[in-house]
N, C-alpha and C. Protein backbone atom coordinates (compact mmCIF):
# COMPACT_ATOMS: atom_id res chain seq x y z
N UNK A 1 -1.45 -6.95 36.17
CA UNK A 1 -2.11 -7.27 34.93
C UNK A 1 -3.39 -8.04 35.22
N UNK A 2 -4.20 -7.56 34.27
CA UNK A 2 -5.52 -8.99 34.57
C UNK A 2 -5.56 -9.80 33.81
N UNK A 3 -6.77 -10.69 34.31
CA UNK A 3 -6.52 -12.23 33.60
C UNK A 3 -6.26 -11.65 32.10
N UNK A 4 -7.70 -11.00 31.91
CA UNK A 4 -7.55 -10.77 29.96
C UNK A 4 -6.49 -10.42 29.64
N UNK A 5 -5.59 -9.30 30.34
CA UNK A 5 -4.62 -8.46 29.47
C UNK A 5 -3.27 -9.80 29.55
N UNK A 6 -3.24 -10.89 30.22
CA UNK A 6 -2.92 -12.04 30.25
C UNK A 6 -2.99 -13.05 28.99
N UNK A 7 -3.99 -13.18 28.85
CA UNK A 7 -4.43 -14.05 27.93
C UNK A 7 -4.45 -13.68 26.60
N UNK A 8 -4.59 -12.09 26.42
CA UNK A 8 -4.16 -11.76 24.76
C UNK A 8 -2.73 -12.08 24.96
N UNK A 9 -1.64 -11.55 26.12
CA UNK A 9 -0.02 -11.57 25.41
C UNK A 9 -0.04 -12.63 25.34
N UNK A 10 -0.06 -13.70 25.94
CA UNK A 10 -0.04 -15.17 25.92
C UNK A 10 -0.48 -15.72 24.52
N UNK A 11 -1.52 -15.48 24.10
CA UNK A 11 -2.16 -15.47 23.04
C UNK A 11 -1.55 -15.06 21.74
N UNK A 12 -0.72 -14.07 22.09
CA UNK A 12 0.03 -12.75 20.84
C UNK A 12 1.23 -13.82 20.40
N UNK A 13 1.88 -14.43 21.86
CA UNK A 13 3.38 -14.95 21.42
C UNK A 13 2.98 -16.68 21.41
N UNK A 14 1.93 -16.93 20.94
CA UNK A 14 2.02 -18.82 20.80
C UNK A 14 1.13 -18.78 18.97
N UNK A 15 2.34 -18.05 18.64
CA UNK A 15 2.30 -17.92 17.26
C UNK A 15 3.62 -18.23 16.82
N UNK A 16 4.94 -18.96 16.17
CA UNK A 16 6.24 -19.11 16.29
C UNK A 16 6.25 -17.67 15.41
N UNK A 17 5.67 -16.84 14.16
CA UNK A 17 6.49 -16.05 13.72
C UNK A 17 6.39 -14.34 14.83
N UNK A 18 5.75 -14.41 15.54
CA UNK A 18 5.06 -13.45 16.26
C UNK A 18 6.29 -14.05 17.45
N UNK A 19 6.50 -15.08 17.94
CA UNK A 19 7.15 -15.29 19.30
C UNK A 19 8.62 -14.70 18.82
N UNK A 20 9.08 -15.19 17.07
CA UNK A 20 10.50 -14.96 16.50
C UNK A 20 10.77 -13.32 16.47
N UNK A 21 9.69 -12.52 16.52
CA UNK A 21 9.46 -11.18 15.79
C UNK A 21 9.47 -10.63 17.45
N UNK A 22 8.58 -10.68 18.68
CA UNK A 22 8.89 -10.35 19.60
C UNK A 22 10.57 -10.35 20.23
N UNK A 23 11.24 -11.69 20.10
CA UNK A 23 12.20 -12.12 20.89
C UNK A 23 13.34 -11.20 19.93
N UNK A 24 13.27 -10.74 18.30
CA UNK A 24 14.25 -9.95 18.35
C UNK A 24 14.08 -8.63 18.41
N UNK A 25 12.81 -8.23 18.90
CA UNK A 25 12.78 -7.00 19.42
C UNK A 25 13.34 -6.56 20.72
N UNK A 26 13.28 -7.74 21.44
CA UNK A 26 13.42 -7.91 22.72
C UNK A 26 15.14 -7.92 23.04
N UNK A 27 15.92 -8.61 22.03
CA UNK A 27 17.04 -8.38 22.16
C UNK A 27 17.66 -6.82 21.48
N UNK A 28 16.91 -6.52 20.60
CA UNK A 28 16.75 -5.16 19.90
C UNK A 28 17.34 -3.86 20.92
N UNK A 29 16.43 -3.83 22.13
CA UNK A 29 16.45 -3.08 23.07
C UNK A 29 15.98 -2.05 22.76
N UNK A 30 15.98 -0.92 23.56
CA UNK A 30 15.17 0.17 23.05
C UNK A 30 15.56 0.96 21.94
N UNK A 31 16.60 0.89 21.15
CA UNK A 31 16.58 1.09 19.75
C UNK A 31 15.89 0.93 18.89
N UNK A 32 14.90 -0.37 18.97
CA UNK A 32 14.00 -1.03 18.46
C UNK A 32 14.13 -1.25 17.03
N UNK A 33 13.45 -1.85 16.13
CA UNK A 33 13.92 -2.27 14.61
C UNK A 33 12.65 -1.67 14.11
N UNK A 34 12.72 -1.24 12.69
CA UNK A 34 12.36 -1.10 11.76
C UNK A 34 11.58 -2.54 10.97
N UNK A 35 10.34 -2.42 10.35
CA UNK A 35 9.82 -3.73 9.98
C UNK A 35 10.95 -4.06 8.63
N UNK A 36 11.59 -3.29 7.72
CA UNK A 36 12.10 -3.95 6.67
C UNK A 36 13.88 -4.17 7.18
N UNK A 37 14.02 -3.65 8.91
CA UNK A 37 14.92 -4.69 9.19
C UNK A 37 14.49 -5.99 9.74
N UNK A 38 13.32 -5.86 10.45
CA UNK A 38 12.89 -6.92 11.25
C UNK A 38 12.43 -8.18 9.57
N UNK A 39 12.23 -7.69 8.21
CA UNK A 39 12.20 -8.39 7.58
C UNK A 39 13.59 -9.36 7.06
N UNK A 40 14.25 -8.13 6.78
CA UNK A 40 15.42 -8.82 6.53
C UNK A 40 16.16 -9.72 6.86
N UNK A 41 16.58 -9.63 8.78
CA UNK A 41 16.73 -10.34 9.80
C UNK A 41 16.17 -12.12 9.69
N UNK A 42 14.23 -11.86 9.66
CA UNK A 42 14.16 -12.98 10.03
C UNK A 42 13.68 -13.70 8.81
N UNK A 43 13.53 -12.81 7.37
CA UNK A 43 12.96 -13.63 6.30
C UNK A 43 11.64 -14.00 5.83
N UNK A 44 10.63 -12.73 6.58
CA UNK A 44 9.30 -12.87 6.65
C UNK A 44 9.20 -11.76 5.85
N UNK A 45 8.08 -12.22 4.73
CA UNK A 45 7.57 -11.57 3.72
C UNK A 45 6.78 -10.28 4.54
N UNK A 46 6.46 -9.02 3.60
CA UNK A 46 5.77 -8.00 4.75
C UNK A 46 4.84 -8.02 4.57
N UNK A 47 4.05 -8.13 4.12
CA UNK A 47 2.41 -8.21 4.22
C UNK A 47 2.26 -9.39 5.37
N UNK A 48 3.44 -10.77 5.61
CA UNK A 48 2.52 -11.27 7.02
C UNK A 48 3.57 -10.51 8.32
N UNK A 49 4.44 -9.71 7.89
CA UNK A 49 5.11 -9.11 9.36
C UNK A 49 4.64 -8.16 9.47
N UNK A 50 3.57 -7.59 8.40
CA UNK A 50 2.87 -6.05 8.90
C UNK A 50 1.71 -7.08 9.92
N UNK A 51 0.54 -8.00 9.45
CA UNK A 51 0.06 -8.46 9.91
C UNK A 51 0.53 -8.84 11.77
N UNK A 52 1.60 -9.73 11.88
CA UNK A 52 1.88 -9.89 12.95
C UNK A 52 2.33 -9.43 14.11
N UNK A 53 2.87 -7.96 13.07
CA UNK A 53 2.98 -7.38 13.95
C UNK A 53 2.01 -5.91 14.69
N UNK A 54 0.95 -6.29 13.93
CA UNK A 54 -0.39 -5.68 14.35
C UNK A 54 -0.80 -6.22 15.47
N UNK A 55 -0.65 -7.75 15.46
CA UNK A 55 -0.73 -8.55 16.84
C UNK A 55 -0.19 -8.24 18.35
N UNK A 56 0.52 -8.05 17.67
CA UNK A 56 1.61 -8.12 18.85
C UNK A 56 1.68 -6.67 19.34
N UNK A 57 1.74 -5.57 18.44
CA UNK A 57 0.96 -4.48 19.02
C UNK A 57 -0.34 -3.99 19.84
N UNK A 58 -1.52 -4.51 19.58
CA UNK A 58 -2.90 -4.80 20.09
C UNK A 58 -2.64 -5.19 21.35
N UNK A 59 -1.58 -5.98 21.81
CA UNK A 59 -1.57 -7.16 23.17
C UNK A 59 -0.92 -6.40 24.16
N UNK A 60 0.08 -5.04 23.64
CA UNK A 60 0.29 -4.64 24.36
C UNK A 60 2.21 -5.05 24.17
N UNK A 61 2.18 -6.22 24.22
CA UNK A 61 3.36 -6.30 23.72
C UNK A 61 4.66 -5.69 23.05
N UNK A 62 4.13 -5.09 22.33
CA UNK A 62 5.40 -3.70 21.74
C UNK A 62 4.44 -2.57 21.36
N UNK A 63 5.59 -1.46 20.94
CA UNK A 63 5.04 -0.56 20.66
C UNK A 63 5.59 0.40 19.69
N UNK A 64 4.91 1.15 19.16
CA UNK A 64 5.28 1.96 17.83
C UNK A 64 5.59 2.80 17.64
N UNK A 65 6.60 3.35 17.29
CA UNK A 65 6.57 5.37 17.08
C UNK A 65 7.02 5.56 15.66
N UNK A 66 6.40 6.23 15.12
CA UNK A 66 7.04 7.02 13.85
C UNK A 66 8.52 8.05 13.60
N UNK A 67 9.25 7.89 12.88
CA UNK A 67 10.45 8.62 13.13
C UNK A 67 10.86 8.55 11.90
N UNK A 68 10.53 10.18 11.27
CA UNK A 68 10.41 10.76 10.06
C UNK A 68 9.79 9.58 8.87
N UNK A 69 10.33 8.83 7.95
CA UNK A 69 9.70 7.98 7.54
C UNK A 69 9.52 6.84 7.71
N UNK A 70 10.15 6.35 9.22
CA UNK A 70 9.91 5.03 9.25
C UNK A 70 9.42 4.69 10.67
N UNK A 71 8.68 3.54 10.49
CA UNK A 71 7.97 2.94 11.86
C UNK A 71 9.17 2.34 12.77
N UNK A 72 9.15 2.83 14.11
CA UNK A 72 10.27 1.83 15.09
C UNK A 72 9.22 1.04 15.97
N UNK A 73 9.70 -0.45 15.92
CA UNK A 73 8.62 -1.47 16.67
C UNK A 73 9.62 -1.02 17.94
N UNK A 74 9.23 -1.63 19.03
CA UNK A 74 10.05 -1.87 20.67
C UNK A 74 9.03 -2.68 21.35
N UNK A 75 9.79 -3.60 21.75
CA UNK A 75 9.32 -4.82 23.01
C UNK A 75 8.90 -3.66 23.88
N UNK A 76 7.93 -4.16 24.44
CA UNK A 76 7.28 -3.48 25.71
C UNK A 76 7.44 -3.82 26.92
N UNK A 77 8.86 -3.55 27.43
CA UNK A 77 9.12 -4.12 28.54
C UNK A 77 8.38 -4.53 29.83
N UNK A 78 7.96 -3.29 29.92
CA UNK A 78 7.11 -3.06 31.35
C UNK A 78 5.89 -3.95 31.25
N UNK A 79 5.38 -4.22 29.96
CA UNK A 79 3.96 -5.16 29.74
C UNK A 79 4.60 -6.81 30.18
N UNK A 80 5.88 -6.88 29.16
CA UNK A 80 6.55 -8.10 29.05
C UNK A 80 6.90 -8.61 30.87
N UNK A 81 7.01 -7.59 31.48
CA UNK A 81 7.88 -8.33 32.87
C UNK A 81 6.47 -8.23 33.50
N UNK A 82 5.64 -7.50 33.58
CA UNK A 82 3.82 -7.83 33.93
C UNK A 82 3.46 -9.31 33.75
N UNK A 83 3.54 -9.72 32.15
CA UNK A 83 3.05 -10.80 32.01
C UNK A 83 3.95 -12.07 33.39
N UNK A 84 5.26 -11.77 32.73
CA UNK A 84 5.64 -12.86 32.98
C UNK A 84 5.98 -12.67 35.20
N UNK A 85 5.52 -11.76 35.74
CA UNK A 85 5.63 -11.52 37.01
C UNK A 85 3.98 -12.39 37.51
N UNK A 86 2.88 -12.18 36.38
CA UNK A 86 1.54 -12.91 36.94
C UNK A 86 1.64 -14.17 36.56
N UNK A 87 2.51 -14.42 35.66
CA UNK A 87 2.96 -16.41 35.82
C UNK A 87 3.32 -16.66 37.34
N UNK A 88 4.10 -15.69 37.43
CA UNK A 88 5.62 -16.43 38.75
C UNK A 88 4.44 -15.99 39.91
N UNK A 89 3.73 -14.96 40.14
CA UNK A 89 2.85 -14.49 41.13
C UNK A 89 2.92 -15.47 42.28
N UNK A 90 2.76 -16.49 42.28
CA UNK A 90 2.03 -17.41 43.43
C UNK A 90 3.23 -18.89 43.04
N UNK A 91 4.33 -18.87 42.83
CA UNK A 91 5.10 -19.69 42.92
C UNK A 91 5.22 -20.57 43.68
N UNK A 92 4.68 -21.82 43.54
CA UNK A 92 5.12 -22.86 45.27
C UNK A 92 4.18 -22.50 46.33
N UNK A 93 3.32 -21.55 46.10
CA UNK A 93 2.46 -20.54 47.07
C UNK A 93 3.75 -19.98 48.45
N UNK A 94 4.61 -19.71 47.83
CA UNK A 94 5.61 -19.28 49.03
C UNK A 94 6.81 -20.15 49.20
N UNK A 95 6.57 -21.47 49.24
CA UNK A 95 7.32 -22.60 49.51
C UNK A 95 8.42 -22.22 48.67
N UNK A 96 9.59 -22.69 49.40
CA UNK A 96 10.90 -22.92 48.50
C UNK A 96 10.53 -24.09 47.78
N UNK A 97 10.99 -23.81 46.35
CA UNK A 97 10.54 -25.03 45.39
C UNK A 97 11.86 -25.46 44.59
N UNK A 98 12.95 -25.26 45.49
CA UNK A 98 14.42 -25.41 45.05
C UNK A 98 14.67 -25.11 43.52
N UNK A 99 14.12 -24.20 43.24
CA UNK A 99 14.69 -23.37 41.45
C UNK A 99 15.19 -21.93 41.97
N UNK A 100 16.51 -22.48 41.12
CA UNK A 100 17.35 -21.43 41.71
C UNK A 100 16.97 -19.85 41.35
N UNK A 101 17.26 -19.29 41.84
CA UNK A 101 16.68 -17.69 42.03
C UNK A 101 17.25 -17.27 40.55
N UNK A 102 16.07 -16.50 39.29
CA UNK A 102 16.04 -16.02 37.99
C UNK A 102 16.69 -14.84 38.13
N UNK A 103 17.01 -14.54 37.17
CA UNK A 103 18.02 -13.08 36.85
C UNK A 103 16.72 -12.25 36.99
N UNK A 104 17.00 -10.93 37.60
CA UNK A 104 16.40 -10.02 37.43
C UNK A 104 15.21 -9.35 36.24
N UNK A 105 14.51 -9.23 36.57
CA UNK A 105 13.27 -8.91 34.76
C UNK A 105 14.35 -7.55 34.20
N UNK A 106 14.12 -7.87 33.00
CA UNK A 106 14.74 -6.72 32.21
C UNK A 106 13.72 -5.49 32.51
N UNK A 107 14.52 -4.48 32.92
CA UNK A 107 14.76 -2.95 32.78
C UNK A 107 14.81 -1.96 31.74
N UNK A 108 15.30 -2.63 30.66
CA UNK A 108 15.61 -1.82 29.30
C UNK A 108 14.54 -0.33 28.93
C-alpha cells in the first residue's frame, strides 16, 4: 500500500459511525449486509449511512455489488490486512519487542 492509499483508510475509519459500520461488515463476512440491514443493526438514519458509507467505499475499504434490487456492502479484506500489514511493516525494526505473536490477518 502507499502512504496515500494509507492515509485515506486511516482517515475513512477515525469516524466512530464509519469505524461501527466497517467493523460489522467485517464480522458480516463475505455475505456482506445490505444498508437497511446495516441500518437496522446499528440505528443510523440512511441518508447519513448512505453518506458514510460512500466513505468508506472511496478508501477502498469495502465494496459494492448490486444483487437484483439491493446493494451488498463487504469489508475489503485484502485492502483491510494491507492497511493494517503497513502499520506492523517495520515492528521493533526486527527486534523482538516481547508482544506476543497476533492471530493470523483474516482471509475471508
Amino acid at each position: 500500500m502507499t502512504e496515500e492509499q494509507v492515509v485515506v483508510g486511516l482517515g475513512a475509519l477515525a469516524h466512530p459511525v464509519r469505524l461501527r459500520v466497517f467493523r460489522a461488515l467485517v464480522v458480516a463476512g463475505q455475505a456482506g449486509l445490505t444498508p437497511a440491514t446495516l441500518q437496522a443493526s446499528l440505528g443510523i438514519p440512511a441518508t447519513t449511512l448512505s453518506f458514510h458509507l460512500k466513505d468508506l467505499t472511496h478508501s477502498g475499504l469495502t465494496t459494492v455489488e448490486r444483487s437484483s434490487r439491493h446493494l451488498i456492502y463487504r469489508a475489503a479484506y485484502v485492502r483491510m490486512n494491507g492497511l493494517i500489514a503497513y502499520l506492523t511493516a517495520h515492528c521493533c525494526e526486527g527486534v523482538d519487542c516481547g508482544v506476543p505473536q497476533q492471530a493470523p490477518a483474516c482471509v475471508c
